[in-house]
Protein backbone atom coordinates (compact mmCIF):
# COMPACT_ATOMS: atom_id res chain seq x y z
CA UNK A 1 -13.50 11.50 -7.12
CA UNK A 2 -10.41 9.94 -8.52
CA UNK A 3 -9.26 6.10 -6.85
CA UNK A 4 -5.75 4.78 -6.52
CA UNK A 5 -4.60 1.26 -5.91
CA UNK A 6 -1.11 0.41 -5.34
CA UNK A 7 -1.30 -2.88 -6.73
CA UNK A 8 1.32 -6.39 -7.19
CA UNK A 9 -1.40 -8.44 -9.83
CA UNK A 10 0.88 -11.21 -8.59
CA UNK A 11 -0.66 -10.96 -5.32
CA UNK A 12 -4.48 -12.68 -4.42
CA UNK A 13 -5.23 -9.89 -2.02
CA UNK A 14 -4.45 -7.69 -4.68
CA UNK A 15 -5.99 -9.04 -7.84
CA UNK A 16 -9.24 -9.32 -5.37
CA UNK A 17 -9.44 -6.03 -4.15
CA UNK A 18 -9.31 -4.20 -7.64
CA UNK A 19 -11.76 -6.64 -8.80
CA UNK A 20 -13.72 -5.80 -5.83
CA UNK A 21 -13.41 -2.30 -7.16
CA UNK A 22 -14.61 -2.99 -10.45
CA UNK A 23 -17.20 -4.41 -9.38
CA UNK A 24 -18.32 -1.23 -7.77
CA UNK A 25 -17.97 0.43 -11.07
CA UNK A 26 -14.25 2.31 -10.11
CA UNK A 27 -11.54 1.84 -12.69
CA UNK A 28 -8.94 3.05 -10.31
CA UNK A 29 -5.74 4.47 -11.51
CA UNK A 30 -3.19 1.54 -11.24
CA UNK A 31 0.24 2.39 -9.83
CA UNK A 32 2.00 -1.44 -10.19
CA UNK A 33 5.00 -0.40 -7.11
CA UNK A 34 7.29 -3.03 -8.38
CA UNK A 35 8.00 -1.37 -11.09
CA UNK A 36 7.03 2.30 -10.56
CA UNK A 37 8.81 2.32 -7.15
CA UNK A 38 6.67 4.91 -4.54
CA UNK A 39 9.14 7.66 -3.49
CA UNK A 40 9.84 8.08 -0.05
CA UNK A 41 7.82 11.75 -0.04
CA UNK A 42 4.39 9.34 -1.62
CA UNK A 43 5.00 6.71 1.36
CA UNK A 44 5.05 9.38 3.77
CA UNK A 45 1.91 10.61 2.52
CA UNK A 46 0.62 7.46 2.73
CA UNK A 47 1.46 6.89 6.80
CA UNK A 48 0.34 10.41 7.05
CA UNK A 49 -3.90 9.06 5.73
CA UNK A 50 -3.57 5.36 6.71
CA UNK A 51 -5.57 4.95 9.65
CA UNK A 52 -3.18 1.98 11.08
CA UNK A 53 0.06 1.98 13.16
CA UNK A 54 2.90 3.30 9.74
CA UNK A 55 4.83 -0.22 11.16
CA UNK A 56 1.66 -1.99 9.41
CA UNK A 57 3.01 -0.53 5.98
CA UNK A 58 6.29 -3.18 6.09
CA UNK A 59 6.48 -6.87 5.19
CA UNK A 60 7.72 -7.43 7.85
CA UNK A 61 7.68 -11.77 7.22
CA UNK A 62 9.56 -11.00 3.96
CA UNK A 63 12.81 -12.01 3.90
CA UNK A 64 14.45 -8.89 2.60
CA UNK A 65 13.34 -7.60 5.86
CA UNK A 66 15.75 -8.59 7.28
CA UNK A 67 18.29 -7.35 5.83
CA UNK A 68 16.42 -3.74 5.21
CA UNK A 69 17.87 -1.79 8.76
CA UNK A 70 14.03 -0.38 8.63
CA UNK A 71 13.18 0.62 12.43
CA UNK A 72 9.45 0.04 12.57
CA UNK A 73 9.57 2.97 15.38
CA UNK A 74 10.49 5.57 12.89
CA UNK A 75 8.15 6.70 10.11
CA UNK A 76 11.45 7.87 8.11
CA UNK A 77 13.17 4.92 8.05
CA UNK A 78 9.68 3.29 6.75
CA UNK A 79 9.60 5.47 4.19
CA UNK A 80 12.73 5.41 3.17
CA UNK A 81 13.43 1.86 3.38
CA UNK A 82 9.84 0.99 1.26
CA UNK A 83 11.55 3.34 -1.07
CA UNK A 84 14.40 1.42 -1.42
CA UNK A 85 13.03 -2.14 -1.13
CA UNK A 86 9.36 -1.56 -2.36
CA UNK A 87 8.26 -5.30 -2.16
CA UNK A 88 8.51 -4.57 1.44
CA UNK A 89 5.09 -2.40 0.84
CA UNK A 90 2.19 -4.12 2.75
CA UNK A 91 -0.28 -4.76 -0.57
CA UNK A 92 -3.09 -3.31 -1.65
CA UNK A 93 -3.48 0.03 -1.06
CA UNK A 94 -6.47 1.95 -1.72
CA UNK A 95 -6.91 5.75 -1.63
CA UNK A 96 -9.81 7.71 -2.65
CA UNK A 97 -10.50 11.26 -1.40
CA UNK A 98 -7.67 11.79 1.45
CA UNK A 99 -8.44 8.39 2.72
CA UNK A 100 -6.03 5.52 2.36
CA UNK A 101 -7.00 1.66 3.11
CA UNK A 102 -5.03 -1.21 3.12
CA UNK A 103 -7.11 -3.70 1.46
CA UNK A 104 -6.00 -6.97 3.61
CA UNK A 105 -8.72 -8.31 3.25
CA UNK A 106 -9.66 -7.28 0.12
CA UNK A 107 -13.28 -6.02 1.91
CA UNK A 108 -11.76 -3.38 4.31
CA UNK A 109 -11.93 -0.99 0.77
CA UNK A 110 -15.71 -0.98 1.15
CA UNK A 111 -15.06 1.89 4.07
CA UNK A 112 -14.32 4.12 1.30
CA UNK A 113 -17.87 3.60 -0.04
């Protein structure tokens, strides 16, 4: 049963929900997107599991937002532009056996228990 967190450890959500994790005794594997950017193909795997509207994915009150063309009503332009701008990824995301959670708050996660 192999976890995932897509994780900004600059980020209180973030920090909180893999030590939420831990403290359920999962050492998830740790993708850091800021640096290891997602690929559009990953996002779009991610949209396909999350159970939320793919629009919930973006930033959408970050400033590069703006600026990102991203239409909210098209899953490949979320993709793509979260690809291309990845701070624009809504943060944490958990996935654990074909389910995906965004972990805002850090206690939606415990679904996957």
């Amino acid at each position: 049963m192999s976890w995932k967190i897509y994780h900004n450890p600059n980020c209180t959500k973030s920090r909180k929900t893999l030590e939420l994790l831990r403290s359920r005794g999962v050492e998830p594997e740790i993708i850091e997107y800021l640096i290891t950017s997602p690929k559009t193909d990953e996002i779009k795997s991610i949209i396909d599991i999350l159970d939320v509207e793919p629009q919930n994915l973006v930033r959408v009150k970050e400033v590069d937002f703006v600026n990102s063309g991203i239409d909210l009503g098209n899953i490949d332009s979320i993709a793509s532009g979260i690809a291309a701008n990845p701070k624009l990824l809504e943060r944490p995301i958990v996935l654990h056996n074909g389910i995906a959670i965004i972990g805002r708050p850090p206690e939606n996660i415990e679904k996957l228990f």
